[in-house]
Protein backbone atom coordinates (compact mmCIF):
# COMPACT_ATOMS: atom_id res chain seq x y z
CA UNK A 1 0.00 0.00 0.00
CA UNK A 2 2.91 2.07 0.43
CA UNK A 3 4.77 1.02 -1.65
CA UNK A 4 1.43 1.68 -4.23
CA UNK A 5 1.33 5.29 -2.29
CA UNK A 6 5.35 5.99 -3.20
CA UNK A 7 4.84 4.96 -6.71
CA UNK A 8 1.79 7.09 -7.42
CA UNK A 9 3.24 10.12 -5.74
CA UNK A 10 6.44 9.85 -7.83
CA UNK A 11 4.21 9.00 -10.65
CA UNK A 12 2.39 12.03 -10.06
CA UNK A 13 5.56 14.61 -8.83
CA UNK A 14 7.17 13.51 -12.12
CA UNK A 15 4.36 13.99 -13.92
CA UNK A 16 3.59 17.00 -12.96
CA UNK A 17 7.13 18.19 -13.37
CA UNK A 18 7.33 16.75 -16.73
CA UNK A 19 4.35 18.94 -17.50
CA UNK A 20 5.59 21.74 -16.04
CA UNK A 21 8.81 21.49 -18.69
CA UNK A 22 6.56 20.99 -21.50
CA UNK A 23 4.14 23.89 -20.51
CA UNK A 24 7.31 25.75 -20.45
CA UNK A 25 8.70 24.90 -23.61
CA UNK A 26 5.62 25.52 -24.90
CA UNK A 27 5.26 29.16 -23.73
CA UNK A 28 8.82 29.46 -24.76
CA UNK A 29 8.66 28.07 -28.86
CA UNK A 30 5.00 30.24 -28.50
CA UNK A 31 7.01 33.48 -27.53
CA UNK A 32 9.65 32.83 -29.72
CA UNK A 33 7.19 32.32 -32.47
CA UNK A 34 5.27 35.69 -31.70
CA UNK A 35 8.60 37.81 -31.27
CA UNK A 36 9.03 36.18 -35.11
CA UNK A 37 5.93 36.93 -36.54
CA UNK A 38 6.37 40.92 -34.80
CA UNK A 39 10.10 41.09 -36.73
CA UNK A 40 8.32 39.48 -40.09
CA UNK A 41 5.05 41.88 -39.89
CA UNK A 42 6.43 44.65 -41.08
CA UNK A 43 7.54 43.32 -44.35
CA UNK A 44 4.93 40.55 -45.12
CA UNK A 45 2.19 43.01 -43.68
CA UNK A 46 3.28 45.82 -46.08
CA UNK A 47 3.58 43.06 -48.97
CA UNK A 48 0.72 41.97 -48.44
CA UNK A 49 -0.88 45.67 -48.43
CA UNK A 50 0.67 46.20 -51.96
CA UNK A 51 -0.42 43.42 -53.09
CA UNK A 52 -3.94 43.77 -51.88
CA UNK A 53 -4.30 47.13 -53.18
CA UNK A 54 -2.45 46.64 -56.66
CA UNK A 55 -4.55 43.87 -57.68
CA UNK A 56 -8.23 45.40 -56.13
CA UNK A 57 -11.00 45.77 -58.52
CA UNK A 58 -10.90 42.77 -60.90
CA UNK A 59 -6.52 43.89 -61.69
CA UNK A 60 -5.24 40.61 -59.92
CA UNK A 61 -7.74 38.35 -62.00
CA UNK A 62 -6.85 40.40 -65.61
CA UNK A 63 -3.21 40.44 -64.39
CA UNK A 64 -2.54 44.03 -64.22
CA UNK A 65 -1.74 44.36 -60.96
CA UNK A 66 1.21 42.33 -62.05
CA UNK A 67 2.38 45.18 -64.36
CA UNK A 68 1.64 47.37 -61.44
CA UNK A 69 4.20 45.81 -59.92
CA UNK A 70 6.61 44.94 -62.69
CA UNK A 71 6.77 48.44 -63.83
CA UNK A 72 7.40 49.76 -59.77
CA UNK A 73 10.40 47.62 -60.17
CA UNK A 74 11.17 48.97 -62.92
CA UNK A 75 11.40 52.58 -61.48
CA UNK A 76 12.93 51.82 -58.32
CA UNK A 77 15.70 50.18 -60.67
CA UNK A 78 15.81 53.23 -63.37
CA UNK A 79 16.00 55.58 -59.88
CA UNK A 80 18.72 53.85 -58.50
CA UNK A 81 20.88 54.44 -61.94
CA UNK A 82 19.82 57.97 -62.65
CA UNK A 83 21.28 58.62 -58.56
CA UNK A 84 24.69 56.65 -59.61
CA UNK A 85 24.95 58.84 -62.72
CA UNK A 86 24.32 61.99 -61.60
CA UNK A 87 26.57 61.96 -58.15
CA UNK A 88 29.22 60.92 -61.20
CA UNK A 89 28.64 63.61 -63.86
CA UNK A 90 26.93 66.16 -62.46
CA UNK A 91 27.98 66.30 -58.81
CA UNK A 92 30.93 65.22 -58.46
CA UNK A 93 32.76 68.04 -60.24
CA UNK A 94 32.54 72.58 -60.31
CA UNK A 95 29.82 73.44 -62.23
CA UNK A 96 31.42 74.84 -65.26
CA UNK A 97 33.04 71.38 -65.39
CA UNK A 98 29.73 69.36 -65.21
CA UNK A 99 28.22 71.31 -67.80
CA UNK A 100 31.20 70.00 -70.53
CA UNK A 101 30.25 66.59 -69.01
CA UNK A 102 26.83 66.79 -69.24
CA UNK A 103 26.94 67.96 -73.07
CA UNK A 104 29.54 65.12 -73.81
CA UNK A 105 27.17 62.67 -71.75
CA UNK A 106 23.97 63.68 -74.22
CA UNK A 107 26.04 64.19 -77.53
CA UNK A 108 27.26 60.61 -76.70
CA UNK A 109 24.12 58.94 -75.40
CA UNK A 110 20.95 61.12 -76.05
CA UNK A 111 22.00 61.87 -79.75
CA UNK A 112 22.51 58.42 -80.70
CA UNK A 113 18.98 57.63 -79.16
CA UNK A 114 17.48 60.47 -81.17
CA UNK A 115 18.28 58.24 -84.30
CA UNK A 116 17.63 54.75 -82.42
CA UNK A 117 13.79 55.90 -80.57
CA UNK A 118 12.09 55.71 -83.94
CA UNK A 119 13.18 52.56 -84.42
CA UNK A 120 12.33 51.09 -81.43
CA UNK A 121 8.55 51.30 -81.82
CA UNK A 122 8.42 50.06 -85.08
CA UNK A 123 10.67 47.06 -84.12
CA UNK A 124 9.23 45.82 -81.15
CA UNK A 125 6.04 46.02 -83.48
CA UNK A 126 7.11 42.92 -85.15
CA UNK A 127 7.48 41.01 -82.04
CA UNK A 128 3.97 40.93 -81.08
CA UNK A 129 4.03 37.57 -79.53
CA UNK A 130 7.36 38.19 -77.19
CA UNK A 131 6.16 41.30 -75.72
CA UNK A 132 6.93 39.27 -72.23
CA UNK A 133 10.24 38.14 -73.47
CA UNK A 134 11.37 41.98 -74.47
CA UNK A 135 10.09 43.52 -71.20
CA UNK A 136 12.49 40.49 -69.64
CA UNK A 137 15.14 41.27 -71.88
CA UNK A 138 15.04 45.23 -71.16
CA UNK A 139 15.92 44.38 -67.56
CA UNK A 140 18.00 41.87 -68.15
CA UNK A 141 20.11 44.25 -69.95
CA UNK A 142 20.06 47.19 -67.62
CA UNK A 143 20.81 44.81 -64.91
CA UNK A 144 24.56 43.51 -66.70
CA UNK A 145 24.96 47.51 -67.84
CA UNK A 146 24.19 48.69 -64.28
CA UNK A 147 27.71 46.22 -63.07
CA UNK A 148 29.56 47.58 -66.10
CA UNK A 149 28.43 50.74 -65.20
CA UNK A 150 29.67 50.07 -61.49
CA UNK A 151 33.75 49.24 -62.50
CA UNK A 152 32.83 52.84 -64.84
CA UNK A 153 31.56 54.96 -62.03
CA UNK A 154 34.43 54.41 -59.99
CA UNK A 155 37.72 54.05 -62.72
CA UNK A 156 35.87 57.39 -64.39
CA UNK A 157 36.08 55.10 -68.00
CA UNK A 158 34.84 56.01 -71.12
CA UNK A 159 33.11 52.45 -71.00
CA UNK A 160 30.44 55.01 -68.66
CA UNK A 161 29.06 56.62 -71.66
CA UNK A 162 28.05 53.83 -73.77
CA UNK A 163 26.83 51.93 -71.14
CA UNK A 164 24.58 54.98 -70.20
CA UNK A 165 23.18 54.66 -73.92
CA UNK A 166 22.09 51.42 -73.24
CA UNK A 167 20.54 51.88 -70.16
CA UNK A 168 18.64 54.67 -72.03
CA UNK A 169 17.62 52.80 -74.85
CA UNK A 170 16.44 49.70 -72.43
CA UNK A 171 14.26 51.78 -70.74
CA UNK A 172 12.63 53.42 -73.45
CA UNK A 173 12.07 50.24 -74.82
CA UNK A 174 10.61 48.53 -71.83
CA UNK A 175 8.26 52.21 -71.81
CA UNK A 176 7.57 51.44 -75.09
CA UNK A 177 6.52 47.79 -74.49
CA UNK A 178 4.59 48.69 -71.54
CA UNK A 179 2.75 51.41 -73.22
CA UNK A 180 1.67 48.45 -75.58
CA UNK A 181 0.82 45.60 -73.01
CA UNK A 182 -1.65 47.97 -70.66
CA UNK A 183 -4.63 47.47 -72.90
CA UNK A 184 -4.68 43.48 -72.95
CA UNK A 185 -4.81 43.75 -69.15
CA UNK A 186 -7.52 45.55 -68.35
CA UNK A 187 -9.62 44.09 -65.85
CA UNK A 188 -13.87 44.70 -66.85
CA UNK A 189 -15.27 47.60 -66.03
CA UNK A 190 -11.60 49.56 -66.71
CA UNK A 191 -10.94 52.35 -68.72
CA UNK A 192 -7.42 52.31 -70.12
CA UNK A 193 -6.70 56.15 -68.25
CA UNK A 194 -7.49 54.89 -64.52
CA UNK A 195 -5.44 51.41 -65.57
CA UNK A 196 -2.68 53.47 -66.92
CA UNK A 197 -3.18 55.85 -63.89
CA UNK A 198 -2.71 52.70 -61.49
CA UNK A 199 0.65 51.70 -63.16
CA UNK A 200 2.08 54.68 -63.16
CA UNK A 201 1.31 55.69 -59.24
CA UNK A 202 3.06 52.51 -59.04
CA UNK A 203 5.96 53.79 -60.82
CA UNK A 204 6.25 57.01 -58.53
CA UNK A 205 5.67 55.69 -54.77
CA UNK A 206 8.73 52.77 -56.06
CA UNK A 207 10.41 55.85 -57.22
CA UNK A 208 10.01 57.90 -53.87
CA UNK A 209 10.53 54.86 -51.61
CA UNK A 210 13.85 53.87 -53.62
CA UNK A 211 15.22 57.50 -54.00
CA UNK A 212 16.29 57.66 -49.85
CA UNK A 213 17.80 54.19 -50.28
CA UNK A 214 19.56 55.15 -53.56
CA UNK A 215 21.04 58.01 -51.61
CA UNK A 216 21.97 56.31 -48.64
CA UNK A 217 23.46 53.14 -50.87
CA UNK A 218 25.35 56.23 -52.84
CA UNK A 219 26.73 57.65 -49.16
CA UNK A 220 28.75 54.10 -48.93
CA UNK A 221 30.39 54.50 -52.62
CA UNK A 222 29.48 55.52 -56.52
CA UNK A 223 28.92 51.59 -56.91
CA UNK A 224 26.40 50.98 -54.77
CA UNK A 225 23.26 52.09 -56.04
CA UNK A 226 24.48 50.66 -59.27
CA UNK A 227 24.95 46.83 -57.25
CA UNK A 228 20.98 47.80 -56.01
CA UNK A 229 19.68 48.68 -59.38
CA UNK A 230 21.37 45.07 -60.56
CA UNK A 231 19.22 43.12 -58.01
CA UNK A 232 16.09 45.13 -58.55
CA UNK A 233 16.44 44.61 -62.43
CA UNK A 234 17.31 40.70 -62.04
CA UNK A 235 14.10 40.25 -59.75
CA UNK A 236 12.22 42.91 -63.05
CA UNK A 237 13.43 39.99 -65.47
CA UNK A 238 11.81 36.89 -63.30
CA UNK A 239 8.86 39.17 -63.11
CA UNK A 240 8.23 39.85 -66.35
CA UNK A 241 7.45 36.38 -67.36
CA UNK A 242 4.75 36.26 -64.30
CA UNK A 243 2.29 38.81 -66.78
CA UNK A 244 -0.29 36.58 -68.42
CA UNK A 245 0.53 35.15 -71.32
CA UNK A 246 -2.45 37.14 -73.47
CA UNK A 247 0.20 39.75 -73.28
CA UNK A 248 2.10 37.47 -76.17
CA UNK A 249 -1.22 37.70 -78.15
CA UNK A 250 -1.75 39.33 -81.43
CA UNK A 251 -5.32 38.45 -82.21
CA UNK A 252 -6.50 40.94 -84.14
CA UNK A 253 -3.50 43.25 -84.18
CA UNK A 254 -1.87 45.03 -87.21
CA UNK A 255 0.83 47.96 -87.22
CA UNK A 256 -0.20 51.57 -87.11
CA UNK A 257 1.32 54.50 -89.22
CA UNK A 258 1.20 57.84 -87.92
CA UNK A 259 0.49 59.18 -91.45
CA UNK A 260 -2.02 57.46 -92.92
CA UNK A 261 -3.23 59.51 -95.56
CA UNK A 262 -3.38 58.45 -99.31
CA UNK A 263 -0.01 59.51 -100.30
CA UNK A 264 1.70 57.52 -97.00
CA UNK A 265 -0.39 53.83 -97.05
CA UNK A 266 1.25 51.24 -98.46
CA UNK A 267 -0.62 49.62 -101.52
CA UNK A 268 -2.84 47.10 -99.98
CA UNK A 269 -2.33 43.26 -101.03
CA UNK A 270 -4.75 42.01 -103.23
CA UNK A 271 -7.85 41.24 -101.21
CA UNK A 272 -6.63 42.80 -97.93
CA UNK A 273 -7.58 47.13 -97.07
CA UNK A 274 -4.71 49.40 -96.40
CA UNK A 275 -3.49 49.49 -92.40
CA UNK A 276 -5.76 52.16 -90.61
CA UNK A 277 -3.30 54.45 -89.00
CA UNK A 278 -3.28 57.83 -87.10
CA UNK A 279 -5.18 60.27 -89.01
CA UNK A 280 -7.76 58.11 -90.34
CA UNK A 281 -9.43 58.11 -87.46
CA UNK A 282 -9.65 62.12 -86.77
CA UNK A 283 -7.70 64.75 -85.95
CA UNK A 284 -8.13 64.47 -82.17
CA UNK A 285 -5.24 62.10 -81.27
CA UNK A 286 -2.85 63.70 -83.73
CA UNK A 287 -3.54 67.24 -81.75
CA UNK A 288 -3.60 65.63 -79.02
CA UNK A 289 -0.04 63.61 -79.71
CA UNK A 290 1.48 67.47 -80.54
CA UNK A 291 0.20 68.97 -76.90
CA UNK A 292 1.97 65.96 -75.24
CA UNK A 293 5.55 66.26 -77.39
CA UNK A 294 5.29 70.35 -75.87
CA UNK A 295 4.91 69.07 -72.57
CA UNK A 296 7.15 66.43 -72.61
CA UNK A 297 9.97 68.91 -74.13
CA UNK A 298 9.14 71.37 -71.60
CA UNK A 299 10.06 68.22 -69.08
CA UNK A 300 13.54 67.58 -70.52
CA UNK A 301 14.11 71.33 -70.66
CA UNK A 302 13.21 72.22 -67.26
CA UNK A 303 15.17 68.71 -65.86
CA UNK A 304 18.32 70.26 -67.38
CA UNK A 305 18.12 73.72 -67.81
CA UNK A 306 17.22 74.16 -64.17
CA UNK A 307 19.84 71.82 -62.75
CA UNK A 308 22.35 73.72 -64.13
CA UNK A 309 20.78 76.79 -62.82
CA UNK A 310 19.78 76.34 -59.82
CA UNK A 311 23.70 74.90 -58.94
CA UNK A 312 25.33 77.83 -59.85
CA UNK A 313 22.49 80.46 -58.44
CA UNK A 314 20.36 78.27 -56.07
CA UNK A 315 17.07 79.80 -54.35
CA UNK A 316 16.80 82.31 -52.65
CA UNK A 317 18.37 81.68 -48.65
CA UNK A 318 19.28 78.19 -49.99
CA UNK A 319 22.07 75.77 -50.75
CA UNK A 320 22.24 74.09 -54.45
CA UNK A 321 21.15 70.49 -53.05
CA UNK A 322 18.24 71.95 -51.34
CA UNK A 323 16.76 74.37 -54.14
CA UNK A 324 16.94 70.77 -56.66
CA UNK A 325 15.30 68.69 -54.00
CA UNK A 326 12.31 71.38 -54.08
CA UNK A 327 12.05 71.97 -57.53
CA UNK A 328 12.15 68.19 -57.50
CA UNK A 329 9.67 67.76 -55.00
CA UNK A 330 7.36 69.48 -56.63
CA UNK A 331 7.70 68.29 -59.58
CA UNK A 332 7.20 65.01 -58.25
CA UNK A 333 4.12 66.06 -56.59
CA UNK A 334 2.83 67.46 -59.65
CA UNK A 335 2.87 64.27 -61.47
CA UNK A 336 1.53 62.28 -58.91
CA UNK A 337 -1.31 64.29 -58.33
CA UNK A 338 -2.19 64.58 -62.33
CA UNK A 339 -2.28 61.34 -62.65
CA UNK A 340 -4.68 60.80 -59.67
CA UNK A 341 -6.75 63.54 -60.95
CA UNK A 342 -6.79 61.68 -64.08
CA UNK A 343 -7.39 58.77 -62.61
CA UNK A 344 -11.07 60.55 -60.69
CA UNK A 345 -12.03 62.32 -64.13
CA UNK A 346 -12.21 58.76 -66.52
CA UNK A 347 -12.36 59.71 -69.83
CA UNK A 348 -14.38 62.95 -69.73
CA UNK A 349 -13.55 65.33 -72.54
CA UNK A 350 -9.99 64.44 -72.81
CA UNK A 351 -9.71 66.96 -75.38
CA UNK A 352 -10.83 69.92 -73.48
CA UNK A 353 -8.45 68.73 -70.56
CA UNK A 354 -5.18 68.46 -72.50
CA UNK A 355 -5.95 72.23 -73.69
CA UNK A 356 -6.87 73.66 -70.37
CA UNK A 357 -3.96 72.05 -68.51
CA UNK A 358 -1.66 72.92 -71.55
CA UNK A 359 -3.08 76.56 -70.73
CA UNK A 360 -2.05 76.48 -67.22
CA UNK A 361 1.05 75.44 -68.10
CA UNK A 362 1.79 78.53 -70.77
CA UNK A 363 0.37 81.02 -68.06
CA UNK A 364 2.68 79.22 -65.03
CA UNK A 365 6.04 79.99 -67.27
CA UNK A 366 5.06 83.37 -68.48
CA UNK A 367 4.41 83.92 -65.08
CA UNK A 368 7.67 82.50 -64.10
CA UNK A 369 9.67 84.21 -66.75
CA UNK A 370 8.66 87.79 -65.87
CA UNK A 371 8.65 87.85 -62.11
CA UNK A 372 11.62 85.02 -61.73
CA UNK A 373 11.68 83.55 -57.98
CA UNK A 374 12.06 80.66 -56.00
CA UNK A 375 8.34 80.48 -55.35
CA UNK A 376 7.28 80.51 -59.07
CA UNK A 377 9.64 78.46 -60.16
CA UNK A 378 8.69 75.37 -57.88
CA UNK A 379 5.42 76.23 -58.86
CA UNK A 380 5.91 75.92 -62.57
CA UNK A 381 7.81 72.63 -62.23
CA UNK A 382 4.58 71.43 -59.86
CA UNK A 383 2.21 72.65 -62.82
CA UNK A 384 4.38 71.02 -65.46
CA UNK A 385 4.12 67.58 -63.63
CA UNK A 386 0.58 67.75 -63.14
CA UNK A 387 -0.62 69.09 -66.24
CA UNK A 388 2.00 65.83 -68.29
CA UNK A 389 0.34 63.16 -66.39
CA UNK A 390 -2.86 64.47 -67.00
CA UNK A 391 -2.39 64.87 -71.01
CA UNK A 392 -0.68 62.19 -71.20
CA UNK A 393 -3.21 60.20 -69.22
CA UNK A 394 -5.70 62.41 -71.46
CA UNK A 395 -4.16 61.04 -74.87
CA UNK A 396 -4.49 57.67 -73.89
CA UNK A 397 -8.35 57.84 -73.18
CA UNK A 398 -7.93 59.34 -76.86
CA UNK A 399 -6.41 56.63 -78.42
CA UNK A 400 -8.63 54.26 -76.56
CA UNK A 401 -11.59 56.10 -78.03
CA UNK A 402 -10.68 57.28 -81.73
CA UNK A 403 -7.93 54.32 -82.65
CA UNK A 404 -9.39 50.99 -84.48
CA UNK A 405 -8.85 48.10 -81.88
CA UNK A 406 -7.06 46.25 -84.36
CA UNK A 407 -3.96 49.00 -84.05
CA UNK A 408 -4.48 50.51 -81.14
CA UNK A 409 -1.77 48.44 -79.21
CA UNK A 410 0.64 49.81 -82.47
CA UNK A 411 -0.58 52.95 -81.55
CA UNK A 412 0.45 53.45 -78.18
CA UNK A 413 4.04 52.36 -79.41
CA UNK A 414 4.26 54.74 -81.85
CA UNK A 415 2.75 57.35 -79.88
CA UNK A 416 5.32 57.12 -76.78
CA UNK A 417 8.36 56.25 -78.91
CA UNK A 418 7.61 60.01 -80.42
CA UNK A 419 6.87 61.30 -76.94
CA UNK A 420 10.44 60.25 -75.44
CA UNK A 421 12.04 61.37 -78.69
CA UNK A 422 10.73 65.12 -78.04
CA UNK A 423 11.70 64.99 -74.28
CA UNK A 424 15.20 64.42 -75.69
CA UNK A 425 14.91 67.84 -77.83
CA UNK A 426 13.62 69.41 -74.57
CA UNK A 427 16.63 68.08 -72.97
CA UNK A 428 19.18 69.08 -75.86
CA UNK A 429 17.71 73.20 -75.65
CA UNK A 430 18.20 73.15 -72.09
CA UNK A 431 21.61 72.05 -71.93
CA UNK A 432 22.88 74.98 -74.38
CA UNK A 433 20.84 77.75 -73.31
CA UNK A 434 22.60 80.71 -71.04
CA UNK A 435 22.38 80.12 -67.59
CA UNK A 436 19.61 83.45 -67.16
CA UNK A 437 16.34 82.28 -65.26
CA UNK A 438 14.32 84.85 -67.54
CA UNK A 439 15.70 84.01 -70.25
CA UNK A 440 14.97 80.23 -69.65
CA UNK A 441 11.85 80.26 -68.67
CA UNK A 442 10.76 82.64 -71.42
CA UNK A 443 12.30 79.75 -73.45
CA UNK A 444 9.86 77.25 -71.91
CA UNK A 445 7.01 79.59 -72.55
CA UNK A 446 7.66 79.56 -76.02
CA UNK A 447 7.83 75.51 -76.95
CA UNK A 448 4.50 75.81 -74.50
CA UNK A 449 3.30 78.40 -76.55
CA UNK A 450 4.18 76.75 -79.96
CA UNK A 451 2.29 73.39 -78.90
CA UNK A 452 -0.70 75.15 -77.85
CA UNK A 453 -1.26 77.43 -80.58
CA UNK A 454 -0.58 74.62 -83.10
CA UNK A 455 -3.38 71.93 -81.09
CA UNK A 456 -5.92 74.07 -79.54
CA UNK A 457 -8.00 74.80 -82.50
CA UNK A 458 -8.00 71.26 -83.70
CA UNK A 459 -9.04 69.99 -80.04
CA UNK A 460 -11.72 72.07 -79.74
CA UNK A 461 -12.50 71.20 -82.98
CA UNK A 462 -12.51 66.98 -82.44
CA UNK A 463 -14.31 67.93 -78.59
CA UNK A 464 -17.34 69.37 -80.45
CA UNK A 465 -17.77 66.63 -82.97
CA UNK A 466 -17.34 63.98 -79.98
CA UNK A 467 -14.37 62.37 -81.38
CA UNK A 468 -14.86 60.08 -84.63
CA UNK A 469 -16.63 56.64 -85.25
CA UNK A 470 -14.76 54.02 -85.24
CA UNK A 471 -15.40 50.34 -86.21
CA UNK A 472 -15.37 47.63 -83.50
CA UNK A 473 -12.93 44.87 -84.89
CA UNK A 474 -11.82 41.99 -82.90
């Protein structure tokens, strides 16, 4: 009985201890596992916030919140690049010095891509069915130029410049392909301005999120950023082939011309109708095309033209660094509220929008020309931001509207490989001009002026008829 007593109390003492040591392992591996899923939340929590809200309303089923988040890549990659380069060219040297380099760095890269943009449309045009593949490709190849460019960066090789040209031409080709893949993904219910609104936001919060990193990365060494921008674009490239494959797809496709008229189509083949191009289908988009190429010169002029300013006579009370970061800022801000603007309005009267905000624009820089200041001048840059995502979000409810289905895709090709070519004019005025704010911005006035004047009538024009019929092909 004892004996029976002795074993059932040591029975139950060890027992009892051995569930004492398993209660507290148990509250132990529990703790562990919550002080784990506290370090993890801030990362899967915010991933799965972006994902959540890039693929709301129908975008994960159609796939583009994929291209959402391709094309954020993409700009967190292109941001960590354009901080390498400019610390190297720009900064890095007095500013009489930086303005040689400058013009060497755009007769070298941006002249050659004057004469290789046209091109690129009409090339990627006849690879309709490895739109995926060229999108994988562009990053691919600005991830092994961003490690050339790292050995350039710091040896200060001529290898920099050439390298630059292909990062250029990469990217333009990757907008280009973009431009062309949006309308496949639409989700129902979508109109191609708040889908192309969506992707771009994406674009700019990457952007502003990468831009700190960039600089901090650039704080350790020129080569950093560059070693970032290699990772980001080698996680772009396994990305790219995540987009549906519809994107391949050229059911119903053909190539669009941007003259169309009789003495530009091609003899048709016998039995087939001559390719529908540009200005078949009203003047609208082509007016519409010329307000955008304005803008988008007045972008590269203002990016250079007021670098170079603002260094050697920064804003009032300010240091160089500072008086770019606001004119930055606010250009930054500009374009990201534009294009959620554009993204609220849909497709109402894009025609009457693109002339308004092209109006804004002339009046901000004639404003900013005569009474020259650090005040106007971040305000010009913040009206020049809005008012290009806005007409550029504009032209695309345009050439959803007035271009045949079956070239539409062409279309948007066409249309931005001519929009990046006229940015790189912009660029090419502002980098010669005399460093004289009034003078400058009386300069931007005038290309403002010049689009406006040459578009405005036949806007108004295509607003009053409604835009032109167009035939629903497959």
């Amino acid at each position: 009985m004892a004996a029976a007593r002795s074993s059932q109390g040591t029975a139950g003492i060890g027992g009892t201890k051995g569930s004492i040591r398993r209660g507290g392992s148990g509250r132990m591996s529990g703790s562990v596992r919550a002080v784990g899923r506290a370090l993890h939340f801030p990362f899967t929590g915010t991933a799965r916030g972006i994902r959540k809200a890039t693929h709301a309303h129908g975008a994960g089923e159609s796939g583009l919140g994929k291209l959402i988040e391709l094309h954020a890549v993409n700009g967190a990659g292109d941001v960590m690049i354009t901080i390498a380069l400019a610390s190297t060219v720009f900064f890095s040297v007095p500013t009489d010095e930086a303005r040689g380099r400058v013009a060497l760095y755009l007769a070298i890269t941006m002249a050659p891509f004057t004469l290789l943009a046209p091109v690129i449309g009409p090339l990627l045009d006849r690879l309709p069915h490895g739109r995926r593949a060229a999108m994988a490709g562009a990053m691919l190849a600005r991830a092994m130029l961003a490690l050339l460019l790292s050995g350039a960066v710091a040896s200060g090789s001529l290898e920099l410049y050439p390298a630059a040209l292909g990062v250029l031409v990469a990217s333009k080709a990757y907008g280009v392909v973009r431009s062309a893949v949006v309308p496949r993904l639409l989700p129902p219910g979508f109109s191609l301005v708040k889908a192309n609104s969506r992707v771009t936001l994406g674009g700019l919060l990457a952007t502003g999120l990468a831009a700190p990193v960039g600089a901090g990365l650039q704080a350790l060494g020129p080569r950093y950023p560059l070693y970032g921008a290699f990772a980001i674009f080698v996680a772009g490239t396994f990305l790219s082939f995540t987009l549906p494959p519809k994107v391949d797809s050229a059911k119903g496709e053909d190539r669009a011309l941007l003259a169309a008229d009789e003495a530009h189509v091609r003899l048709p083949r016998r039995g087939r109708t001559p390719r529908p191009g540009l200005r078949t289908v009203g003047t609208g988009v082509t007016h519409a095309l010329g307000a955008n190429a304005a803008l988008r010169c007045l972008s590269g002029f203002l990016i250079f033209f007021l670098a170079f300013l603002l260094r050697e006579h920064p804003l009032a009370g300010e240091s160089a660094a500072v008086s770019l970061g606001i004119v930055g800022v606010s250009a930054g801000a500009g374009n990201a509220l534009g294009t959620a603007v554009g993204a609220w309005l849909k497709s109402r009267a894009p025609e009457i929008i693109i002339v308004t905000v092209v109006a804004c624009v002339l009046g901000a820089a004639i404003t900013a020309a005569f009474f020259f200041g650090a005040v106007l001048v971040a305000f010009l840059t913040a009206v020049a931001g809005f008012s290009q995502a806005l007409a550029k979000l504009s032209l695309d409810a345009l050439i959803q509207r007035d271009v045949p289905e079956l070239v539409r895709t062409s279309a948007f090709a066409r249309s931005e490989t001519l929009l990046q070519v006229a940015w790189v004019f912009g660029g090419a005025i502002g980098i010669v001009l005399p460093l004289n704010g009034t003078l400058g911005l009386a300069v931007a006035a005038a290309i403002v002026a010049v689009g406006w004047l040459a578009t405005v009538r036949g806007l108004i024009g295509a607003a009053r008829h409604g835009g032109t019929a167009r035939p629903r092909v497959a």
